[in-house]
N, C-alpha and C. Protein backbone atom coordinates (compact mmCIF):
# COMPACT_ATOMS: atom_id res chain seq x y z
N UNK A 1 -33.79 4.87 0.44
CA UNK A 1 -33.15 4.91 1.74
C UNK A 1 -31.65 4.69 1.61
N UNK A 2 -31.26 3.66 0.50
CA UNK A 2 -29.57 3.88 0.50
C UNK A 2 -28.99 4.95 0.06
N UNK A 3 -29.76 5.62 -0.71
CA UNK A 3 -29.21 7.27 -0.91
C UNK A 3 -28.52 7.76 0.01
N UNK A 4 -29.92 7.80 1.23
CA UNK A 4 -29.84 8.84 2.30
C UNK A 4 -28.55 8.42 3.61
N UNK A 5 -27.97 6.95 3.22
CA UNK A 5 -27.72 6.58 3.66
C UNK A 5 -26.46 6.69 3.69
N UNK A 6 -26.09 6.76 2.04
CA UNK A 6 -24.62 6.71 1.69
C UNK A 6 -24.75 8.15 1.68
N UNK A 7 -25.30 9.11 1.65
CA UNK A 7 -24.87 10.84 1.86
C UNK A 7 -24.63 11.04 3.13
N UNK A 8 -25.27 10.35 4.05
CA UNK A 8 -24.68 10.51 5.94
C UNK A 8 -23.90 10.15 5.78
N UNK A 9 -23.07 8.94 5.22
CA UNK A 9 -21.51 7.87 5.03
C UNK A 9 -20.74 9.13 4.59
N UNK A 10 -21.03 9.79 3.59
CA UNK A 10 -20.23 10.75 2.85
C UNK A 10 -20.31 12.05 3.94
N UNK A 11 -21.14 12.43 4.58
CA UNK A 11 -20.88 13.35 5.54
C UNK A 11 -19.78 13.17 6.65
N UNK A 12 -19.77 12.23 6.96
CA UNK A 12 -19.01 11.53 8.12
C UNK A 12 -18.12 11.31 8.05
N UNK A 13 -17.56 11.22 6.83
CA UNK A 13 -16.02 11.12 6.22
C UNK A 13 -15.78 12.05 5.67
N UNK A 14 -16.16 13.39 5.52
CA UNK A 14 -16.57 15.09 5.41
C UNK A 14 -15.42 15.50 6.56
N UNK A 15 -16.41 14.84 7.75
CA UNK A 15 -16.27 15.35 9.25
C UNK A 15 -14.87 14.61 9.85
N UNK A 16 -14.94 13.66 9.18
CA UNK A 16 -13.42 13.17 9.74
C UNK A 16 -12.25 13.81 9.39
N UNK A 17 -12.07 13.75 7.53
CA UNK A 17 -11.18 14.97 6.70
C UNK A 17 -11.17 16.36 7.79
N UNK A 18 -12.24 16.97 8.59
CA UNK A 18 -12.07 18.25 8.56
C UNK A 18 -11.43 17.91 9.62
N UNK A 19 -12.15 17.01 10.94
CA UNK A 19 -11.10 16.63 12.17
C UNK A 19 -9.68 16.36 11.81
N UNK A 20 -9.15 15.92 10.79
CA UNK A 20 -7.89 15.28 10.43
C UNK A 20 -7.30 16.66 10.21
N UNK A 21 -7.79 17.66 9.52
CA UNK A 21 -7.18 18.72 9.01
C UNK A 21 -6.58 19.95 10.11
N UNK A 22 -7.55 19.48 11.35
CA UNK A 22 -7.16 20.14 12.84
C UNK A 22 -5.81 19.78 13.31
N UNK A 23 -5.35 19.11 12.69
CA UNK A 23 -4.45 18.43 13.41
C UNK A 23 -2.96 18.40 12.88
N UNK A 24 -1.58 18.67 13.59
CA UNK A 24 -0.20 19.05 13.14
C UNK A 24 0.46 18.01 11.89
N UNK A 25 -0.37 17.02 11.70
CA UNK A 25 0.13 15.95 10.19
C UNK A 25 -0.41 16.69 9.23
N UNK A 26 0.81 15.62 8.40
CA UNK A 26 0.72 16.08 6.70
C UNK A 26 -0.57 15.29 6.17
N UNK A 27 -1.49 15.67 5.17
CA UNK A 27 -1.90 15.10 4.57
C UNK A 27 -1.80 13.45 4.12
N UNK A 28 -0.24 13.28 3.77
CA UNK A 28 -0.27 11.80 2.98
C UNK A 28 -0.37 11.14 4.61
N UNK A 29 -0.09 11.12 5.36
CA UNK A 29 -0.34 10.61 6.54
C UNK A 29 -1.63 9.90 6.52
N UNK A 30 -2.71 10.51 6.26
CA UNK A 30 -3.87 10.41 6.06
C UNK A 30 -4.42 9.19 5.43
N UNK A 31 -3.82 9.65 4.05
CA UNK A 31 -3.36 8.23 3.21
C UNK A 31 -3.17 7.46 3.55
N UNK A 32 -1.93 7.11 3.99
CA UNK A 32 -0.89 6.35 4.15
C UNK A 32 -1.74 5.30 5.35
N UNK A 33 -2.72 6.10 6.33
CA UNK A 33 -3.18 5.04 7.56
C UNK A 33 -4.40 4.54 6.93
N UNK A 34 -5.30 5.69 5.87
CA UNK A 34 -6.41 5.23 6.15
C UNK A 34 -7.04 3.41 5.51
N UNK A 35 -6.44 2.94 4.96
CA UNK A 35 -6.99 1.39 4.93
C UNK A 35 -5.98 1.12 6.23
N UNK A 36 -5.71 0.92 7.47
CA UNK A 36 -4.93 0.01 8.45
C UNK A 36 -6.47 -0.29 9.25
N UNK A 37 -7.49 0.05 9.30
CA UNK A 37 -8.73 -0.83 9.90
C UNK A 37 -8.89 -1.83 9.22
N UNK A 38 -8.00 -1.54 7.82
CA UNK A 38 -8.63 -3.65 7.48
C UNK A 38 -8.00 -4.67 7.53
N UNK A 39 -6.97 -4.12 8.99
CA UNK A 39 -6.45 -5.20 9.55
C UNK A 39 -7.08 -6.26 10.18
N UNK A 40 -8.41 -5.48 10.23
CA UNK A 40 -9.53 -6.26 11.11
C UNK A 40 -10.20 -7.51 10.36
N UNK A 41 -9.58 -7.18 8.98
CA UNK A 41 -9.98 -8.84 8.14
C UNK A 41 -9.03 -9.34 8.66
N UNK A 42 -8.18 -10.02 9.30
CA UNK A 42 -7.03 -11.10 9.71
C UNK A 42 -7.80 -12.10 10.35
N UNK A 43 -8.98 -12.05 11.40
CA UNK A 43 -9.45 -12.61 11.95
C UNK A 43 -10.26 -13.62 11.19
N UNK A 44 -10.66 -13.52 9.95
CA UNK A 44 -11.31 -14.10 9.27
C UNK A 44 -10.26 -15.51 8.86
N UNK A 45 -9.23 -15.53 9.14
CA UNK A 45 -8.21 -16.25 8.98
C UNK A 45 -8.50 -17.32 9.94
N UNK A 46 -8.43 -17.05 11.23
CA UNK A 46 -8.72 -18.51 11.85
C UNK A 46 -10.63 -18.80 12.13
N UNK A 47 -11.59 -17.84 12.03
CA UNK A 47 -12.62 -18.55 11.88
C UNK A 47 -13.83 -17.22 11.39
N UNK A 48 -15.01 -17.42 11.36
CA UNK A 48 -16.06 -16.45 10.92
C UNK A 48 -16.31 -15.29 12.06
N UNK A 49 -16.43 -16.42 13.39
CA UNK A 49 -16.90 -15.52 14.70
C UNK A 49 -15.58 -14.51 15.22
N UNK A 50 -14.62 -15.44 14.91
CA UNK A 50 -13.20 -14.49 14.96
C UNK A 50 -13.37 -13.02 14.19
N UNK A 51 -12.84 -13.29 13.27
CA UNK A 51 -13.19 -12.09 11.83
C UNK A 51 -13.98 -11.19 12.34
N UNK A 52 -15.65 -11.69 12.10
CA UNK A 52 -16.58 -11.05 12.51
C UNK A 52 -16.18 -9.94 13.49
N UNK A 53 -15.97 -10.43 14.51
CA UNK A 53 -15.36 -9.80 16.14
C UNK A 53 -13.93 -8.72 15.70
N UNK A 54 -13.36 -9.35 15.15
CA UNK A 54 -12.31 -8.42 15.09
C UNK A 54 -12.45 -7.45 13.77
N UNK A 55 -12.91 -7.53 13.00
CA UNK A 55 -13.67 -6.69 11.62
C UNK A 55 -14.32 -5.53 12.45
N UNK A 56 -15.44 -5.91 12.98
CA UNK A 56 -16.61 -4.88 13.60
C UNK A 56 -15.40 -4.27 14.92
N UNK A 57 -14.63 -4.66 15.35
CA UNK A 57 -13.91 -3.88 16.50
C UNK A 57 -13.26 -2.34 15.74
N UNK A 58 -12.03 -3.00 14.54
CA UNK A 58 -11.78 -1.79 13.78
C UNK A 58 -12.81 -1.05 12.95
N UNK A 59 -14.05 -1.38 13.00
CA UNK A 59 -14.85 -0.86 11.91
C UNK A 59 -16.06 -0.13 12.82
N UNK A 60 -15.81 -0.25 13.90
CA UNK A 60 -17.42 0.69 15.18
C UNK A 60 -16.58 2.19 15.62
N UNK A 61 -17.72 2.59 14.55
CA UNK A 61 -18.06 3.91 14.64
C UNK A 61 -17.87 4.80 16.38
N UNK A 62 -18.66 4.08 17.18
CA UNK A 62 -18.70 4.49 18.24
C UNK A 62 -17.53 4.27 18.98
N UNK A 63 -16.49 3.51 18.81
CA UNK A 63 -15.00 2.99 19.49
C UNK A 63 -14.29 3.85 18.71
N UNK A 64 -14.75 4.40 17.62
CA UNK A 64 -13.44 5.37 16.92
C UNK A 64 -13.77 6.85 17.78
N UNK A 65 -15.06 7.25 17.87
CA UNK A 65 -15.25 8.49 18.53
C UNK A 65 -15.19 8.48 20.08
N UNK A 66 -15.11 7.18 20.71
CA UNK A 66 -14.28 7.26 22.16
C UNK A 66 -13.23 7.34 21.62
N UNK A 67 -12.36 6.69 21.14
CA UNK A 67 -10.96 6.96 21.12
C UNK A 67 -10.24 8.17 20.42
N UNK A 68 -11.29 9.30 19.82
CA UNK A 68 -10.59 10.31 19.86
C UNK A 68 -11.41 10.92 20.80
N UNK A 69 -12.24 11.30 21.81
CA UNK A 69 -12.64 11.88 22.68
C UNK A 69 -11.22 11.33 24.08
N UNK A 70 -11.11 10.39 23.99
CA UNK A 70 -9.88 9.96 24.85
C UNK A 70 -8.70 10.60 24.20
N UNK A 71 -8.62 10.97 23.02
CA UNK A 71 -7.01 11.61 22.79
C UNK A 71 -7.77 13.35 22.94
N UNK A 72 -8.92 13.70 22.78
CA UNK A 72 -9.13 14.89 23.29
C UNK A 72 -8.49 15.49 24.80
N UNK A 73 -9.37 14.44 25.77
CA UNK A 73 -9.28 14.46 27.20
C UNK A 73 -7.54 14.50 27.41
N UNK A 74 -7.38 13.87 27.33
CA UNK A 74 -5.57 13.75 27.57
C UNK A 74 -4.37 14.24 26.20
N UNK A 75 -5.40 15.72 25.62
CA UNK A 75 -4.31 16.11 24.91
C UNK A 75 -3.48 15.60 24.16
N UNK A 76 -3.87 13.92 23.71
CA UNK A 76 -2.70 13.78 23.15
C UNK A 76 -3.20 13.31 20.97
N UNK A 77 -2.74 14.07 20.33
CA UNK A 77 -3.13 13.78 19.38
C UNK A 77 -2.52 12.79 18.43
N UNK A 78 -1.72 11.90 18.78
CA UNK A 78 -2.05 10.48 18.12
C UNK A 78 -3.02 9.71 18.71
N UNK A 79 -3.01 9.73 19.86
CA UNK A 79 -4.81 9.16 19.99
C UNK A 79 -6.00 9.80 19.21
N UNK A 80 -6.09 11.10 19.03
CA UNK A 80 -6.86 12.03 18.43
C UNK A 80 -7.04 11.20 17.14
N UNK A 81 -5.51 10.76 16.24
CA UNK A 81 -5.54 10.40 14.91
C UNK A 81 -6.18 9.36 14.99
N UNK A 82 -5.79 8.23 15.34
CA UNK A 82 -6.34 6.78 15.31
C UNK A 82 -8.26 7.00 15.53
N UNK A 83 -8.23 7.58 16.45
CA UNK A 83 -9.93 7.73 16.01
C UNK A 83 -10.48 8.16 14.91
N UNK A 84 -10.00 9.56 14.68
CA UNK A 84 -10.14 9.57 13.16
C UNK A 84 -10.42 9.08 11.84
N UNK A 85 -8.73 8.15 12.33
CA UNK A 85 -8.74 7.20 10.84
C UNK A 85 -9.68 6.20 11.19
N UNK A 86 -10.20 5.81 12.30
CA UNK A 86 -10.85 4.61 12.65
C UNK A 86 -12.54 4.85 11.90
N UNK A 87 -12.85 6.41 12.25
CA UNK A 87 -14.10 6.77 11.96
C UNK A 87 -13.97 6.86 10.59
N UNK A 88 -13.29 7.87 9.96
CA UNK A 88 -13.46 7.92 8.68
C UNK A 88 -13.47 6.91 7.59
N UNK A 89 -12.23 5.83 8.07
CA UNK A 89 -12.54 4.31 7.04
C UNK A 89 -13.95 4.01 7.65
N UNK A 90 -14.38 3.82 8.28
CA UNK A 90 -15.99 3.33 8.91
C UNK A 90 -16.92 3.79 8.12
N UNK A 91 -16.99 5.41 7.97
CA UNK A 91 -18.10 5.80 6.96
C UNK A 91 -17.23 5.52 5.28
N UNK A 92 -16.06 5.60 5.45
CA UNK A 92 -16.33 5.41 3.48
C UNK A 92 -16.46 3.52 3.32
N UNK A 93 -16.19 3.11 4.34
CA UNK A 93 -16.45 1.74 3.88
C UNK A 93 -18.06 1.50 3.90
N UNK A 94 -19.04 2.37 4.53
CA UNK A 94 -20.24 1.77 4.50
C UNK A 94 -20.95 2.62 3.44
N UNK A 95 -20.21 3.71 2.85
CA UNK A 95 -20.26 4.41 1.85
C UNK A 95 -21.00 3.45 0.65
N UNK A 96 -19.25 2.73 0.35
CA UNK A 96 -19.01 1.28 -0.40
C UNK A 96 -20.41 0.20 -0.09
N UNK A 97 -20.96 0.37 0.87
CA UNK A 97 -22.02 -1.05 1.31
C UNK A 97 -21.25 -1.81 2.51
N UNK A 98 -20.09 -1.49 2.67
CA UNK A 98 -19.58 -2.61 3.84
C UNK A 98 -19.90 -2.62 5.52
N UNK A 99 -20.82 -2.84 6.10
CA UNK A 99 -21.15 -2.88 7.41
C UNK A 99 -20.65 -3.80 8.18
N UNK A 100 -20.74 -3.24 9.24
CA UNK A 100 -20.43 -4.34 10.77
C UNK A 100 -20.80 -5.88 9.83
N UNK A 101 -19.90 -6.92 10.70
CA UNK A 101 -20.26 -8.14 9.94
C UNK A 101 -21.01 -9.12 11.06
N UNK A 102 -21.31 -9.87 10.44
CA UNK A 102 -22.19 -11.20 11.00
C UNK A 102 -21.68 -12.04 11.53
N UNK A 103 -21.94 -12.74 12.28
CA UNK A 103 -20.64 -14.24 12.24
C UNK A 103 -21.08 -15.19 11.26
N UNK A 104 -21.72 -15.31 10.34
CA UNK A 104 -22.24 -15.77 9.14
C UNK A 104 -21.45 -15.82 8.03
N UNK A 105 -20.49 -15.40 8.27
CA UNK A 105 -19.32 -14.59 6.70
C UNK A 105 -19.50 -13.27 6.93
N UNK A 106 -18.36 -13.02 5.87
CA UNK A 106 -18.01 -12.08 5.46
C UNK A 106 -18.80 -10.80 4.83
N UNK A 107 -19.69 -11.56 3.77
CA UNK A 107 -20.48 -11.08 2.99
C UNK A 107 -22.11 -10.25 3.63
N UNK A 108 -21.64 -10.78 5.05
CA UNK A 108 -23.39 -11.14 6.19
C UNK A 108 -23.05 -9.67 6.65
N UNK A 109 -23.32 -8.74 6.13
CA UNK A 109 -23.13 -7.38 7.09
C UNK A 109 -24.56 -6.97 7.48
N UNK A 110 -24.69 -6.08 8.64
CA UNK A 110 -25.88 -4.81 9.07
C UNK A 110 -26.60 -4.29 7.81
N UNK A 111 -25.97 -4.38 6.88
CA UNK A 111 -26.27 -3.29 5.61
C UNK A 111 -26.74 -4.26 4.60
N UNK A 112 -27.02 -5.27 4.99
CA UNK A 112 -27.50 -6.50 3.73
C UNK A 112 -25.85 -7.51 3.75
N UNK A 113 -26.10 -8.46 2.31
CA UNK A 113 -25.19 -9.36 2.06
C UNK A 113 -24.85 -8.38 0.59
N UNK A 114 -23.17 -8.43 1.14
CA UNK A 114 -22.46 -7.70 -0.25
C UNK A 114 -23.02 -8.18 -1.36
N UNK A 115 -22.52 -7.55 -2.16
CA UNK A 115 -22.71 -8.47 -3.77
C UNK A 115 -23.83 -8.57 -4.09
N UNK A 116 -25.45 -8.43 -3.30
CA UNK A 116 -26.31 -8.99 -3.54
C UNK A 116 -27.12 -7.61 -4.07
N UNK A 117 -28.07 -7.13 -4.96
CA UNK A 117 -28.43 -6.29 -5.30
C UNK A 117 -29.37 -5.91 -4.79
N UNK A 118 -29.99 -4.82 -3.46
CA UNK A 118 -31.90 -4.71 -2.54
C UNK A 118 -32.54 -4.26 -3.38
């Protein structure tokens, strides 16, 4: 099942590249944003439930594809991008094993506890 799991991850970040490629930016652009969702580790700084909360905000799948359906609706494609980059770090990070987190730590994701071998 993690096969099938990490080949949907790899599709999805397929589908983001091709959405990204619709669009009037350069390539390194691409680059250049795609780790800024792990700004969403900062929260882990003042506590677990913090982190947690703010980790899973930059890292939900479903808040990256409203927010480019919202830069659809209103034409405007830096909203378009930020969803993008929001979706595409989402699937290669769960690619990696990294899921929505727990308020448990860090390590406590949807997808199991990092590090730990299923």
């Amino acid at each position: 099942m993690k096969t099938t799991l990490q080949l949907e991850e790899i599709a999805m970040l397929g589908l983001g590249v091709y959405l990204f490629g619709l669009l009037p930016y350069s390539w390194w652009l691409f680059l250049a944003l795609f780790l800024v969702p792990d700004i969403g580790m900062l929260g882990y700084i003042i506590n677990n439930k913090i982190g947690a909360f703010t980790y899973n905000i930059f890292h939900h799948k479903g808040i990256a594809v409203l927010i480019y359906l919202t830069g659809i609706y209103f034409s405007n494609e830096l909203v378009q991008l930020s969803g993008i980059i929001l979706f595409s770090h989402a699937a290669f990070d769960r690619v990696l094993g990294y899921g929505l987190k727990y308020e448990k730590g860090f390590k406590f994701t949807h997808l199991g506890e990092i590090g730990k071998k299923n």
